[in-house]
Protein backbone atom coordinates (compact mmCIF):
# COMPACT_ATOMS: atom_id res chain seq x y z
CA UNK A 1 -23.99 15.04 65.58
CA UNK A 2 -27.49 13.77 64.90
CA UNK A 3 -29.27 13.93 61.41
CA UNK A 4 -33.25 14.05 61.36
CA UNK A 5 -34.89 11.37 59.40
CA UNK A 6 -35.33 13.68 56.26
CA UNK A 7 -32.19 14.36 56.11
CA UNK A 8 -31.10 10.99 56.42
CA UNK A 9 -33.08 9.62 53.96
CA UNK A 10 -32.15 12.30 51.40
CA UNK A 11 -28.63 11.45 51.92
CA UNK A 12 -29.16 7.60 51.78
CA UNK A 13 -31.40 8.43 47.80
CA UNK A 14 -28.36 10.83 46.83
CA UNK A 15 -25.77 7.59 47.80
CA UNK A 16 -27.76 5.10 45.63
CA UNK A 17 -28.06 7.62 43.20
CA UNK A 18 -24.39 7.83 42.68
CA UNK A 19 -23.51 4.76 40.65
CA UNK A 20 -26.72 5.36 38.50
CA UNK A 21 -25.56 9.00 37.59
CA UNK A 22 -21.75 7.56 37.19
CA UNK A 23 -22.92 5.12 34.50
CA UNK A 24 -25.22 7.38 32.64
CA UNK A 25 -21.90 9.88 32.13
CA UNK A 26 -19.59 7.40 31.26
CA UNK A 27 -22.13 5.93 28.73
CA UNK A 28 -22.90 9.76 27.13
CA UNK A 29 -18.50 10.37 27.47
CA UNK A 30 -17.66 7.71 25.71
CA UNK A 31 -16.33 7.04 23.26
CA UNK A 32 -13.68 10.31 23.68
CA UNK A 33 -11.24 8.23 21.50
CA UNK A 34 -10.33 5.41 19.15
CA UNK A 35 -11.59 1.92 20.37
CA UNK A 36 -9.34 -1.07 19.85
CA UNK A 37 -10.83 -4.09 19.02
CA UNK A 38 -8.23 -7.12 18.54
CA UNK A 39 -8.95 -9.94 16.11
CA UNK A 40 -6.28 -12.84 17.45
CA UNK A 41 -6.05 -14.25 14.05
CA UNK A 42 -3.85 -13.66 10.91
CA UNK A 43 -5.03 -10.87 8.65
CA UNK A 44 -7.16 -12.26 5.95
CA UNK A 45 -9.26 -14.41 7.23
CA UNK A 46 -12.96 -14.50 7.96
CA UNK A 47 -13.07 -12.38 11.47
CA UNK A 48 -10.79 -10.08 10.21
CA UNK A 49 -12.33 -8.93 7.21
CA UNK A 50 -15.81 -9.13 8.57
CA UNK A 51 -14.58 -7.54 11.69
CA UNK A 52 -13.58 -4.48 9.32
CA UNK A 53 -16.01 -4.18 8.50
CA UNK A 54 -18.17 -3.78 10.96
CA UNK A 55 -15.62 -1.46 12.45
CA UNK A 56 -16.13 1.05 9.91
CA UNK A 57 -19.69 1.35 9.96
CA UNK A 58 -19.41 1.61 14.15
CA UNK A 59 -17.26 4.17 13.83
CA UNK A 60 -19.27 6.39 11.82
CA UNK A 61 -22.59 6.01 13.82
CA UNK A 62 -19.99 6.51 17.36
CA UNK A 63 -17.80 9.42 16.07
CA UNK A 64 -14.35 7.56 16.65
CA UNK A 65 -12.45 5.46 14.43
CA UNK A 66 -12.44 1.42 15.61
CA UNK A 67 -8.74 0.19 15.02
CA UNK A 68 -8.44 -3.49 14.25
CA UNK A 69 -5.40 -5.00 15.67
CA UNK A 70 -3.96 -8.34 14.58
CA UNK A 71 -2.89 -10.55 17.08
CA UNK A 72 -2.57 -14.18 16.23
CA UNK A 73 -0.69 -16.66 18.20
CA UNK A 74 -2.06 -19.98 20.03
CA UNK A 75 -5.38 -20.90 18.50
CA UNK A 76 -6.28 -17.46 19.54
CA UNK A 77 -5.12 -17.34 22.60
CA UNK A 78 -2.08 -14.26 22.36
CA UNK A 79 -4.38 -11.42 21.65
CA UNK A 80 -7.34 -12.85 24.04
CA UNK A 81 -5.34 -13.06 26.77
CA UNK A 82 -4.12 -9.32 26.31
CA UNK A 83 -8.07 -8.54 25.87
CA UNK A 84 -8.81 -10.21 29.53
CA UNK A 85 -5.82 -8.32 31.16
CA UNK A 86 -6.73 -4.74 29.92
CA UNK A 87 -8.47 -2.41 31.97
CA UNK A 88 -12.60 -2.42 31.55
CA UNK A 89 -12.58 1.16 29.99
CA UNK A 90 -14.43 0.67 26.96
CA UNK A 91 -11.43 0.87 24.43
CA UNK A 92 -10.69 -2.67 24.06
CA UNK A 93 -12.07 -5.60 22.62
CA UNK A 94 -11.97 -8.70 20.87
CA UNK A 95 -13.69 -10.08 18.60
CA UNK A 96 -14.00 -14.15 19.24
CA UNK A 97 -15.17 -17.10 17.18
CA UNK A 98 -16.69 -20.17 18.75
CA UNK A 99 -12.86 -21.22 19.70
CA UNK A 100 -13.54 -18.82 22.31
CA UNK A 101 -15.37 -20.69 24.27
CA UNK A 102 -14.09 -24.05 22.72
CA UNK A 103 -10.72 -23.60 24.34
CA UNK A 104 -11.52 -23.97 27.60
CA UNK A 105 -11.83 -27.71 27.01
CA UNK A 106 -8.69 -27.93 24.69
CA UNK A 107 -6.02 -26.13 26.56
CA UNK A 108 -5.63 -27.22 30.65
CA UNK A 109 -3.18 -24.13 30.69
CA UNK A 110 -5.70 -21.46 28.79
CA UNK A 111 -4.42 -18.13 30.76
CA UNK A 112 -8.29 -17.20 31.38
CA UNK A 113 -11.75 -17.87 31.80
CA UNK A 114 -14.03 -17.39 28.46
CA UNK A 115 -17.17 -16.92 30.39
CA UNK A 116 -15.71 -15.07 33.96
CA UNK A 117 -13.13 -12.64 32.77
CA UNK A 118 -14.89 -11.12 29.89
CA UNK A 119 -18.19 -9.25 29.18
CA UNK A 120 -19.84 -10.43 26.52
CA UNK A 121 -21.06 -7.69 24.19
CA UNK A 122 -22.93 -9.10 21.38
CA UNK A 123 -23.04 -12.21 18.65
CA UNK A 124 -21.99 -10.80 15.17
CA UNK A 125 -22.41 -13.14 12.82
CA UNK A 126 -22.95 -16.84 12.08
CA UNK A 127 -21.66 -19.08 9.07
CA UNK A 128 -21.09 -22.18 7.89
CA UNK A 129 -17.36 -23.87 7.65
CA UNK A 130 -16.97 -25.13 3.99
CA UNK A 131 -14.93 -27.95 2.04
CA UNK A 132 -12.76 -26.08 -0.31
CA UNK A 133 -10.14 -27.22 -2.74
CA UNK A 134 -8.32 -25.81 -5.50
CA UNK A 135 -9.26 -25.21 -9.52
CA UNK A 136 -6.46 -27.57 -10.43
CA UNK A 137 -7.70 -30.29 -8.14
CA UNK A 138 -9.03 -33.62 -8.90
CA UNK A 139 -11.89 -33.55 -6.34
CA UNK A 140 -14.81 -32.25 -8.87
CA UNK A 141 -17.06 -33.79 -6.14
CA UNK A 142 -17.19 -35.10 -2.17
CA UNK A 143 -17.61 -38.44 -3.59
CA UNK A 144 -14.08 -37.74 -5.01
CA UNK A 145 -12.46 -37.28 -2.15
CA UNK A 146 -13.68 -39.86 -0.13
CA UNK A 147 -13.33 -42.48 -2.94
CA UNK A 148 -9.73 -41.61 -3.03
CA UNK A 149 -9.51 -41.11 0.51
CA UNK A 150 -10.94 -44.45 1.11
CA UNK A 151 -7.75 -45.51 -1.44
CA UNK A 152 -5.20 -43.68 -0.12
CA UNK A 153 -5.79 -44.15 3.82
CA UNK A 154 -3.94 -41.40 6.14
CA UNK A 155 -2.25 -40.06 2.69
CA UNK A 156 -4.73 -37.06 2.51
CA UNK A 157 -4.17 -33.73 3.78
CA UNK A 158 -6.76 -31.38 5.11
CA UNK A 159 -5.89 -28.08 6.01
CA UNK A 160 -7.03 -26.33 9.66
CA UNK A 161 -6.51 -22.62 11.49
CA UNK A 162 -8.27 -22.31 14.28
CA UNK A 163 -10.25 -25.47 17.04
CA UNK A 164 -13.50 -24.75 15.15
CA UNK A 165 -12.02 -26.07 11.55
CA UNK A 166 -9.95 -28.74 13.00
CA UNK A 167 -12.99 -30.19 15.09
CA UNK A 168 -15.09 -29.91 12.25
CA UNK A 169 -12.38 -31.72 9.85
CA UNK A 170 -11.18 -34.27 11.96
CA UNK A 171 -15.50 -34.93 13.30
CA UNK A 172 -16.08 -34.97 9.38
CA UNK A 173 -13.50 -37.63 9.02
CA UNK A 174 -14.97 -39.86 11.42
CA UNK A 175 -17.91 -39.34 10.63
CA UNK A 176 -17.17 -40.35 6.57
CA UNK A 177 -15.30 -43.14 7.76
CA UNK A 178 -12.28 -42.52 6.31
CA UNK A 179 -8.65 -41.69 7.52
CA UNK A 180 -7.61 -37.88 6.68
CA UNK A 181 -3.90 -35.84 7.77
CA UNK A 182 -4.73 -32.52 9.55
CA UNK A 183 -2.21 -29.95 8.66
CA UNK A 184 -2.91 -26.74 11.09
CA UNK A 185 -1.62 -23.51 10.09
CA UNK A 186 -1.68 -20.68 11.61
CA UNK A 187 -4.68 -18.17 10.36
CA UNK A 188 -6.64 -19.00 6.92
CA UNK A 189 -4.20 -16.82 5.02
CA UNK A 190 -1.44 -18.62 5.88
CA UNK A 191 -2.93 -22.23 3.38
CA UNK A 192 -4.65 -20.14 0.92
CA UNK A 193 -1.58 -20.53 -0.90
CA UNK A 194 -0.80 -24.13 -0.30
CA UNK A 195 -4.89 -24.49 -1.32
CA UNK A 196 -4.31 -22.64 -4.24
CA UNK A 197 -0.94 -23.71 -5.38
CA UNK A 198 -1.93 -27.49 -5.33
CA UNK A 199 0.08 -28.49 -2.39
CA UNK A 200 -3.14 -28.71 -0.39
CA UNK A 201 -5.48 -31.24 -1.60
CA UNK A 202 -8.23 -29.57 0.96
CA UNK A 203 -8.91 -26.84 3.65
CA UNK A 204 -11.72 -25.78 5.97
CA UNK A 205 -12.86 -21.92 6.25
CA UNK A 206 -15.24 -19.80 6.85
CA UNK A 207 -18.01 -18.67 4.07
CA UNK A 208 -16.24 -14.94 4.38
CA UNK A 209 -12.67 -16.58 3.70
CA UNK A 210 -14.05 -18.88 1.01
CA UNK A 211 -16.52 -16.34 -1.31
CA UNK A 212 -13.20 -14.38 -2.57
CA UNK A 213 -11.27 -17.01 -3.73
CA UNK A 214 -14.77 -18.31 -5.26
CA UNK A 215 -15.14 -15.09 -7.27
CA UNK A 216 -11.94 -15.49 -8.37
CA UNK A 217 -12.24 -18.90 -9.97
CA UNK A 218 -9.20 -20.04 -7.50
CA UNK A 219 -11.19 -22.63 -5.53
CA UNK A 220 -14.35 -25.05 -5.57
CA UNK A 221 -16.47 -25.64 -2.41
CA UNK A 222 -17.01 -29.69 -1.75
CA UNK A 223 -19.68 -29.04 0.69
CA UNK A 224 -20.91 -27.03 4.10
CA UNK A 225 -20.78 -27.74 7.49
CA UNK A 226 -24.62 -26.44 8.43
CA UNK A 227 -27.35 -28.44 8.80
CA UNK A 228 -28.97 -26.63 6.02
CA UNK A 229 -27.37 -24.90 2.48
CA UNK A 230 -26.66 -21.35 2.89
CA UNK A 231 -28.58 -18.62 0.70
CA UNK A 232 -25.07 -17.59 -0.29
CA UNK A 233 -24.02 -20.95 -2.09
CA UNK A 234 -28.00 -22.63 -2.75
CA UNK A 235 -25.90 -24.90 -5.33
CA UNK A 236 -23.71 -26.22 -3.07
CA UNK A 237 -25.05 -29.14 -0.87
CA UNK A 238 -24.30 -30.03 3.33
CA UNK A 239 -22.57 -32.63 4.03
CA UNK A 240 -25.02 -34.27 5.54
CA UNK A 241 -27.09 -34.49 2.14
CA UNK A 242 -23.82 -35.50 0.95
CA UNK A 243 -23.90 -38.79 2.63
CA UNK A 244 -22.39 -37.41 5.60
CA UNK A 245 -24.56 -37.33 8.85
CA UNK A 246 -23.59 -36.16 12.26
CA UNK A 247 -21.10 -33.89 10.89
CA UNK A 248 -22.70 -30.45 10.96
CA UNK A 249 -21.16 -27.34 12.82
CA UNK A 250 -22.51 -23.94 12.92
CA UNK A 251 -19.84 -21.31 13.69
CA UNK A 252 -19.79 -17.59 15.10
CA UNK A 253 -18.07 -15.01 16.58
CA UNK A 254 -18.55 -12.18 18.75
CA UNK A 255 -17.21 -9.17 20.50
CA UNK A 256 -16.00 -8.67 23.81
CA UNK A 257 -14.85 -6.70 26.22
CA UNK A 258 -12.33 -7.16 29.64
CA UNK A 259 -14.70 -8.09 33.14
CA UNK A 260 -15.81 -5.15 34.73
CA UNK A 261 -16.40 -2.84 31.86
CA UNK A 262 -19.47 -0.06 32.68
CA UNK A 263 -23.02 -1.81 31.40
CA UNK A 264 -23.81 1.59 30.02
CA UNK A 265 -20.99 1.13 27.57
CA UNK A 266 -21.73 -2.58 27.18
CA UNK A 267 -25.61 -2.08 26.05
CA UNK A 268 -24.76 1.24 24.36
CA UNK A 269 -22.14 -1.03 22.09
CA UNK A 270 -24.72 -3.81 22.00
CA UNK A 271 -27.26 -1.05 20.31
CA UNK A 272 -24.88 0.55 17.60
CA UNK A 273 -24.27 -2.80 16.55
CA UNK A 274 -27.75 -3.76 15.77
CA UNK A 275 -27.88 -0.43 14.63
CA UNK A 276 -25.26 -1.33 12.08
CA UNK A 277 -25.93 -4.27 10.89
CA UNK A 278 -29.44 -2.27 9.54
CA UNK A 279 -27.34 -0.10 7.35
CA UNK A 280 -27.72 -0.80 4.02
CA UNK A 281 -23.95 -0.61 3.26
CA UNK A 282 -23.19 -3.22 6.11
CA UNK A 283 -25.61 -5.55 5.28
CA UNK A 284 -24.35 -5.41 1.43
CA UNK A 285 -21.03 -6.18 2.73
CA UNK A 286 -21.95 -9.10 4.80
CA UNK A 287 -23.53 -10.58 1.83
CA UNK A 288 -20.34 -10.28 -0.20
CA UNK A 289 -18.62 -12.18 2.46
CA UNK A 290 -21.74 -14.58 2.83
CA UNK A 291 -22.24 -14.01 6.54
CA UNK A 292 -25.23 -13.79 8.25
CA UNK A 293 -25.23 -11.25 10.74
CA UNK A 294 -26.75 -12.28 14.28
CA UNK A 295 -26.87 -9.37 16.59
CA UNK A 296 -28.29 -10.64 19.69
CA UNK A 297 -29.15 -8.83 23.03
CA UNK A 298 -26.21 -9.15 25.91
CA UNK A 299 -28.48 -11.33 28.31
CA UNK A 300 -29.19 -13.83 25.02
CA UNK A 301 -25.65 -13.49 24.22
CA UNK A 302 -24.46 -14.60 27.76
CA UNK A 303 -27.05 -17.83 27.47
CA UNK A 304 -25.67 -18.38 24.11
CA UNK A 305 -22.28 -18.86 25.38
CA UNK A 306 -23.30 -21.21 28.59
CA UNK A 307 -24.74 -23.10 26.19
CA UNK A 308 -21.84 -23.52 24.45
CA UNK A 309 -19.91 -24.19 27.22
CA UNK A 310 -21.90 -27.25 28.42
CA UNK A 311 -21.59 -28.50 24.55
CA UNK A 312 -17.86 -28.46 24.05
CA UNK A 313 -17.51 -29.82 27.70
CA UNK A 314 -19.85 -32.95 26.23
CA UNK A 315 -17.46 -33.08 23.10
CA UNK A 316 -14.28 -33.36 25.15
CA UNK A 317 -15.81 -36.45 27.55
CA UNK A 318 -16.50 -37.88 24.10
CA UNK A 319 -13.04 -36.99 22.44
CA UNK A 320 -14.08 -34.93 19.59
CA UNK A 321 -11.88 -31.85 20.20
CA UNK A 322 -8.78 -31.41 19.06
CA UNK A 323 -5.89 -31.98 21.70
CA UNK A 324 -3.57 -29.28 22.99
């Protein structure tokens, strides 16, 4: 059977037509029910109360409820993994702090690839890590706790959750010369209570699991991890003003989605969340939990974390992450 030329053609624009029509439905169908987005940390902390709420103001600009879902385990690791195994249909995600990429050069064994078996939807947020002790604690100051420190070498605790706090406490150490213990738990909730109780002389978090306790009167922040102070806490100075050079870290976290999911759905996401972050009720929640928000686009995003990538591969040649 022959086909004339017209024909042909017309056949050949309806085929390459296809996948463009394919995306465009799946991006106006979804989403046709509740999205899952897991935070692989304790409830609590940082991500998981900023990723609430974030999910609350995306579901009300996307017509379906966003369900966090708790899945700690493994410096992150447990719920990522069952992130990067589900099937690209738009319904799950997780939402990632700079471990993400981090653990790539901390765990031989990591189950997956950070970069190649994800799509990267967009940056949320960046924030500081900060110093914090407890109200009943000795440490008024930094000088304090290095002055004792100095004293009491390797007798010291300092509390971690996740690779971001413990490279920043144990590149903080170093850095201060002295000799601290790092005690990792598992998820910022789990040593608020050591922290708070006095059984903790110190602990690294994030500015969203520090401002609470803050309010509350239940801690004191020592100092922050950025190169510059944060507009949250103007009275509290970096460490590196602080004496301490070389020891600034800037963290963040994301959201993501399995390899393979539809770029219609990826850049649709990508838009309701800079959408949201405009809202006046998210942005007065972000500055409760003193994060700034950084929606990004998804190409910036990707360069973002290739840039990360080569930087943590850097630290490991030069031992600075924590070991597996």
């Amino acid at each position: 059977m022959r086909m004339n030329r017209r024909a042909l053609l017309g056949a050949t624009a309806a085929g390459l037509a296809l996948p463009a029509l394919r995306s465009a439905r799946a991006q106006d169908e979804w989403p046709s029910k509740p999205v899952r987005i897991i935070v692989p940390y304790a409830p609590g902390g940082g991500t998981d109360v900023t990723t609430r709420a974030i999910g609350e103001v995306l579901g009300e600009k996307l017509g379906q409820g966003f369900v966090i879902d708790n899945r700690a385990g493994a410096n992150g690791v447990v719920g990522t993994e069952g992130v990067a195994r589900s099937a690209p249909d738009g319904y799950t995600y997780v939402a990632a702090t700079s471990t993400h990429v981090m653990n790539r050069h901390i765990l031989p064994s990591l189950p997956y690839h950070p970069l190649n078996d994800f799509t990267p939807i967009s940056l949320l947020a960046r924030y500081p890590l900060v110093l914090m002790t407890g109200k009943g604690s000795p440490y008024n100051t930094l000088a304090d706790l290095l002055k004792d420190a100095k004293a009491k070498k390797g007798q010291i605790a300092q509390g971690t959750s996740d690779a971001q706090s413990s490279f920043t406490a144990n590149n903080f150490a170093k850095q201060a010369g002295v000799e601290l213990v790092e005690v990792p738990y598992r998820g910022s909730g789990a040593y608020l209570a050591d922290l708070t109780g006095g059984h903790l002389p110190v602990a690294w978090g994030s500015t969203a699991t520090a401002m609470p306790l803050l309010a509350a009167g239940t801690v004191r922040v020592l100092g922050l991890s950025s190169p510059e102070r944060s507009r949250f806490l103007p009275d509290v100075p970096t460490l590196g003003e602080q004496g301490v050079p070389g020891a600034d870290f800037t963290g963040w976290f994301g959201l993501f989605a399995p390899a393979g999911l539809n770029p219609a759905i990826a850049d649709r996401l990508n838009t309701a969340i800079t959408e949201a972050f405009q809202t006046a009720v998210l942005k007065q929640r972000m500055d409760s939990l003193a994060v700034d928000p950084a929606p990004i686009t998804r190409p910036d995003f990707v360069a973002l974390l290739q840039r990360e990538d080569r930087r943590w591969a850097a630290a490991a040649r030069d031992n600075l992450l924590p070991r597996a």
